[in-house]
Protein backbone atom coordinates (compact mmCIF):
# COMPACT_ATOMS: atom_id res chain seq x y z
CA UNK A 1 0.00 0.00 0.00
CA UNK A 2 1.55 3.20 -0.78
CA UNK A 3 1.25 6.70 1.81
CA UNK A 4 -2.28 8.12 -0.29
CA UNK A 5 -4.55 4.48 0.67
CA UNK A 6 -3.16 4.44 4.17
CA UNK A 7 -4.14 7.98 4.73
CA UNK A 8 -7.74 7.08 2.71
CA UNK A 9 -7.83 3.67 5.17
CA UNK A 10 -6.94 5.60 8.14
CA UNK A 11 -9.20 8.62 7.81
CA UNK A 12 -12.13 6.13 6.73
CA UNK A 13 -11.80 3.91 9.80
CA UNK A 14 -11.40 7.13 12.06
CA UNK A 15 -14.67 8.82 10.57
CA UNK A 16 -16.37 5.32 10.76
CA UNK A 17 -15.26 4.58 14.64
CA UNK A 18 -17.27 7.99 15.45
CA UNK A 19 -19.88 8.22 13.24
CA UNK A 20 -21.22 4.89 14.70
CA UNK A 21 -20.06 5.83 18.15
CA UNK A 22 -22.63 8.78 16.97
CA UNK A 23 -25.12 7.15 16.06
CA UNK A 24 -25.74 4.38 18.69
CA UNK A 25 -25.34 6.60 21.60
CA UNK A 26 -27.39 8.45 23.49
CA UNK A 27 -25.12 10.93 24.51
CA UNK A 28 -26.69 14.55 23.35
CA UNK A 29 -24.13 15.49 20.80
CA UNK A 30 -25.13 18.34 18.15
CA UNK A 31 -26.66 16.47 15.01
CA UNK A 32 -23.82 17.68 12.97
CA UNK A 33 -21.85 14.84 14.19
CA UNK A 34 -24.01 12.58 12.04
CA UNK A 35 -22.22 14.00 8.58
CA UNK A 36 -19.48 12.08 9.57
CA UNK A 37 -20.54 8.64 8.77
CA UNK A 38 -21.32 9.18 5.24
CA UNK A 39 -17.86 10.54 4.82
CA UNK A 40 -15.97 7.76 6.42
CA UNK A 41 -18.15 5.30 3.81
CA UNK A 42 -17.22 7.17 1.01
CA UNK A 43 -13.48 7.53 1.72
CA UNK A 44 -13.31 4.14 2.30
CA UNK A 45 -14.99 3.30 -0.99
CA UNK A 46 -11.94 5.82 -2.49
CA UNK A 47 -9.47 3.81 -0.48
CA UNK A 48 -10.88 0.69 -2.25
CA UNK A 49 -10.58 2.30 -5.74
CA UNK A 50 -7.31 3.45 -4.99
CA UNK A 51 -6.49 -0.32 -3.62
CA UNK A 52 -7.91 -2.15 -6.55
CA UNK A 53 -5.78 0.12 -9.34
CA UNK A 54 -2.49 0.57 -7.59
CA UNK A 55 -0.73 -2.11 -10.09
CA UNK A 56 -2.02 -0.15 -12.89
CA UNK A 57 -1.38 3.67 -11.48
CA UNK A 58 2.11 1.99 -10.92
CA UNK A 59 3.08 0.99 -14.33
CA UNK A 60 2.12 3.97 -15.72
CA UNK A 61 4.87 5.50 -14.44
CA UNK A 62 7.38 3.42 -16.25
CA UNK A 63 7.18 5.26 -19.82
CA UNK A 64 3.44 5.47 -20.83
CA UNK A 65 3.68 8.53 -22.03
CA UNK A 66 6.61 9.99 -24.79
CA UNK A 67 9.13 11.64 -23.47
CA UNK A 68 8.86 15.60 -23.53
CA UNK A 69 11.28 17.04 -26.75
CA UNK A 70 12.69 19.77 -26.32
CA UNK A 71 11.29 23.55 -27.88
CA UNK A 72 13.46 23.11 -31.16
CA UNK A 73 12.41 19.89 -31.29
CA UNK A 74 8.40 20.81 -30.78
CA UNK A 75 8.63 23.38 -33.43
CA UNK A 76 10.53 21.49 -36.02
CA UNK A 77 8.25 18.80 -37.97
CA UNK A 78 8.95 15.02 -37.46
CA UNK A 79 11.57 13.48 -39.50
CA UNK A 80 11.14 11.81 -42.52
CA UNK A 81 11.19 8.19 -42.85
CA UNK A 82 13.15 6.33 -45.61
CA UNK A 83 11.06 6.07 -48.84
CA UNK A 84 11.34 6.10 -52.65
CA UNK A 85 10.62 8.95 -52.92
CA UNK A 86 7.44 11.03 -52.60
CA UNK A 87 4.30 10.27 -54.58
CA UNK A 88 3.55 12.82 -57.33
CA UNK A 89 0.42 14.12 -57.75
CA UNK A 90 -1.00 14.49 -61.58
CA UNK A 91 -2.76 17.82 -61.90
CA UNK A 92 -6.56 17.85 -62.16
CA UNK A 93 -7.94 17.31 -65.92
CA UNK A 94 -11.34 17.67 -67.03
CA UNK A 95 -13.39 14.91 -67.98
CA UNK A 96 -14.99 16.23 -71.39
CA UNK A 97 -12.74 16.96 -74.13
């Protein structure tokens, strides 16, 4: 697990442990309290997502994406690969006589 799903896990469980402690008590807290179960649920459903595509996240890192060129490289147009030679284009005739 890398440092972002053990915060997610962490902060889920925490939110979770008192939002039910909320809930199931009768202890007069203000009913603002009660937000915090909903949050815990849905950071822990982000921890899962975060859990389930961690390989993938990973190897995206390796060299997915090109490497950046630098600006004389941007501005100048890709090189040309090895061909006879480039095709020649006949100029337009009409078709009646």
């Amino acid at each position: 697990m890398n440092r972002a799903s053990k915060l997610l896990l962490t902060a889920s469980l925490a939110m979770l442990a008192v939002g039910i402690f909320v809930s199931f008590t009768h202890i007069p807290l203000s009913p603002v309290w009660t937000i915090v179960l909903p949050y815990g649920v849905i950071l822990f459903g982000l921890f899962l997502i975060n859990l389930t595509f961690q390989k993938e996240w990973a190897g995206s890192d390796d060299g997915g994406q090109a490497k950046p060129r630098s600006p004389l490289q941007r501005d100048s147009p890709p090189p040309a690969k090895d061909s006879q030679g480039e095709p020649t284009v006949t100029p337009h005739r009409p078709a009646y006589g």
